[in-house]
C-alpha atoms as a PDB file:
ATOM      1  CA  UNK A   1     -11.174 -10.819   5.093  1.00  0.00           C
ATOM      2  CA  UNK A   2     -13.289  -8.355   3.622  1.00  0.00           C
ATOM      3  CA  UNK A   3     -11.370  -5.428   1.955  1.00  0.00           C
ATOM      4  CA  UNK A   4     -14.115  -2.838   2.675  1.00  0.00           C
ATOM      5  CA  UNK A   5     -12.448  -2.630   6.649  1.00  0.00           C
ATOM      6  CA  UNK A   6      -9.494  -1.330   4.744  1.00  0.00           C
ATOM      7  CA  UNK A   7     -11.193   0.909   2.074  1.00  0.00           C
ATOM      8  CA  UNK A   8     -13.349   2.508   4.944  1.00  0.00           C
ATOM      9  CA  UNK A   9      -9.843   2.966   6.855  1.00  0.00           C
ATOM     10  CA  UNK A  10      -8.493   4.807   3.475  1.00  0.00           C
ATOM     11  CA  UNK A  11      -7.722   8.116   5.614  1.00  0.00           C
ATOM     12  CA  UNK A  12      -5.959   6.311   8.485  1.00  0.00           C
ATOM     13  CA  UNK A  13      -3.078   4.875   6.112  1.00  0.00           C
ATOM     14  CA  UNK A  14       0.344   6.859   6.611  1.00  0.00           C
ATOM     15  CA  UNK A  15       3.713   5.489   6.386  1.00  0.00           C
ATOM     16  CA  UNK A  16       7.431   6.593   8.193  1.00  0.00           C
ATOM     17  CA  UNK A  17       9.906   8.477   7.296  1.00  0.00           C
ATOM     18  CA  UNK A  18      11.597   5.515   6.652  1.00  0.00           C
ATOM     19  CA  UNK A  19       8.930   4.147   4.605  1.00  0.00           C
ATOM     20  CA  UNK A  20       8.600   6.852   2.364  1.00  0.00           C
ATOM     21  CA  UNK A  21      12.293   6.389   1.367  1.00  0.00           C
ATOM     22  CA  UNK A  22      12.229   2.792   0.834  1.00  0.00           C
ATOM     23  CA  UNK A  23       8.843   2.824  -1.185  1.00  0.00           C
ATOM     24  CA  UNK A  24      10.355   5.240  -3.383  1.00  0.00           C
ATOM     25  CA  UNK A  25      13.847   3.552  -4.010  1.00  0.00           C
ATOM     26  CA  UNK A  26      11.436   0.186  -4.328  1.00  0.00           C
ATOM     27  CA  UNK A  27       8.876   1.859  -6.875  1.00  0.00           C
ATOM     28  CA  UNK A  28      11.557   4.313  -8.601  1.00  0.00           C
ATOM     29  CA  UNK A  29       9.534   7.252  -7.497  1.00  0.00           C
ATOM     30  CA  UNK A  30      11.179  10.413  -7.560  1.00  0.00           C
ATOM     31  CA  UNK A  31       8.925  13.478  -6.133  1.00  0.00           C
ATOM     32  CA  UNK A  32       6.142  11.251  -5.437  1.00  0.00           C
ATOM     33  CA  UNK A  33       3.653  11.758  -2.602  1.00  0.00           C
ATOM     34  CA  UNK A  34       4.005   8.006  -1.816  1.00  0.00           C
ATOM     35  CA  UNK A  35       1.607   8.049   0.830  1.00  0.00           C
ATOM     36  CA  UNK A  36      -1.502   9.739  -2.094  1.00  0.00           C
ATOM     37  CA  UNK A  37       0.247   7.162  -4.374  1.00  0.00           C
ATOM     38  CA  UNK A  38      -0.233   3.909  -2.621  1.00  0.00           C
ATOM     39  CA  UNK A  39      -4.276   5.342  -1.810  1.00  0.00           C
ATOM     40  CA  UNK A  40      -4.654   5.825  -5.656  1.00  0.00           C
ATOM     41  CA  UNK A  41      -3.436   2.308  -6.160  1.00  0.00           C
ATOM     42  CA  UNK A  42      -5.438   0.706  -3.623  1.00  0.00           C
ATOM     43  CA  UNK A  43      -8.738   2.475  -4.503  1.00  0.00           C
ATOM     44  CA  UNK A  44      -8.176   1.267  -8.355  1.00  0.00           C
ATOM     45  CA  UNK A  45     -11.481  -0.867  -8.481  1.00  0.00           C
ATOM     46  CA  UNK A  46      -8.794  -3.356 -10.148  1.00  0.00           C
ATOM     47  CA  UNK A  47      -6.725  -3.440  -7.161  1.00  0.00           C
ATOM     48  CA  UNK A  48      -6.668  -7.009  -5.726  1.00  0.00           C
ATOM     49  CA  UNK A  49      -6.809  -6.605  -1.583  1.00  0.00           C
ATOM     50  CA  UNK A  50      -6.729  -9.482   0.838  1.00  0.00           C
ATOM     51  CA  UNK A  51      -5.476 -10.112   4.146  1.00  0.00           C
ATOM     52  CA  UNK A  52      -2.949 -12.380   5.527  1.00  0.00           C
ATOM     53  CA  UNK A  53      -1.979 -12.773   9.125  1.00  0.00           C
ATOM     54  CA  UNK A  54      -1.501  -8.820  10.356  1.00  0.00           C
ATOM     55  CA  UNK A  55      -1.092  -7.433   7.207  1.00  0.00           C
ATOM     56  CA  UNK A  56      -3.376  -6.396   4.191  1.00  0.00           C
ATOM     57  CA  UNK A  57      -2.111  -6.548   0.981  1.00  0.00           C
ATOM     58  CA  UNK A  58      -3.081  -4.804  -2.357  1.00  0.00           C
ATOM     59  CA  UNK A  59      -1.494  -5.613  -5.833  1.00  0.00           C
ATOM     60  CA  UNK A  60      -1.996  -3.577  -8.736  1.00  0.00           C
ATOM     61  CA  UNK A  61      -0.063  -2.962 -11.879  1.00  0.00           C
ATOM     62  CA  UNK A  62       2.319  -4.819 -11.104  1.00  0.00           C
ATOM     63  CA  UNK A  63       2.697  -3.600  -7.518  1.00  0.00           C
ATOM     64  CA  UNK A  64       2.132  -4.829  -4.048  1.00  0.00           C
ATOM     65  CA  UNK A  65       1.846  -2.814  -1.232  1.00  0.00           C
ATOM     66  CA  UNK A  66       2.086  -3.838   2.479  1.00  0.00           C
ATOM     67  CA  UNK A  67       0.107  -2.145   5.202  1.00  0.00           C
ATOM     68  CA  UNK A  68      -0.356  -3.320   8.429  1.00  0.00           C
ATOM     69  CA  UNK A  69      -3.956  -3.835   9.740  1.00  0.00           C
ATOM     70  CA  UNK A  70      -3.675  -2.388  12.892  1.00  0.00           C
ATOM     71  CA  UNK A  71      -2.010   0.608  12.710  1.00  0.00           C
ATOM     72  CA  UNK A  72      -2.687   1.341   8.845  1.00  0.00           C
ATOM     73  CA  UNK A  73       0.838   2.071   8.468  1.00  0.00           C
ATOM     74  CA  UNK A  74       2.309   1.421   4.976  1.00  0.00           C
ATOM     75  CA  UNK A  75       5.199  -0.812   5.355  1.00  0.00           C
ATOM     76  CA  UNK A  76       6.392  -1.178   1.949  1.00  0.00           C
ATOM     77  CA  UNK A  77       5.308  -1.617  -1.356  1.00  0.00           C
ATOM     78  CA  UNK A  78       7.494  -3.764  -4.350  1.00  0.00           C
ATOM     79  CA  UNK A  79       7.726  -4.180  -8.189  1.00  0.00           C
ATOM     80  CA  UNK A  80       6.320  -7.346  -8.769  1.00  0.00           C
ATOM     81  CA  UNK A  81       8.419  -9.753 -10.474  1.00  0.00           C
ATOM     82  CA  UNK A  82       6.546 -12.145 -13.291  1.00  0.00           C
END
């Protein structure tokens, strides 16, 4: 899928409550604003973004970030393990 539908969506993304607290005990964020975070990452021209099933994807430094495509709600995001 082409990764411009989410890039033009940028302002839609959000997350939960929830969300925020599990993205920042996955990432080790402390005061983050994880929502401003995850849009930094994912507008890194070296962020790889692709889409699989209902969900887009975006890995960068070591990080990949789940958001779903409908509802451009973060989901989670992960240290990648190499």
């Amino acid at each position: 899928m082409n990764k411009e539908i989410l890039l033009s969506n940028i302002d839609k993304i959000h997350t939960t409550e929830m969300g925020v607290e599990r993205i920042k005990k996955n990432l080790k964020l402390d005061n983050e604003n994880v929502v401003e975070y995850c849009k930094n990452k994912i507008l890194n021209q070296n962020c790889t973004i692709y889409k699989l099933g209902k969900n887009w994807y975006c890995e960068i430094d070591n990080i990949k970030i789940t958001i779903n495509s409908y509802s451009y709600t973060i989901i989670t995001a992960h240290i990648l393990c190499l």
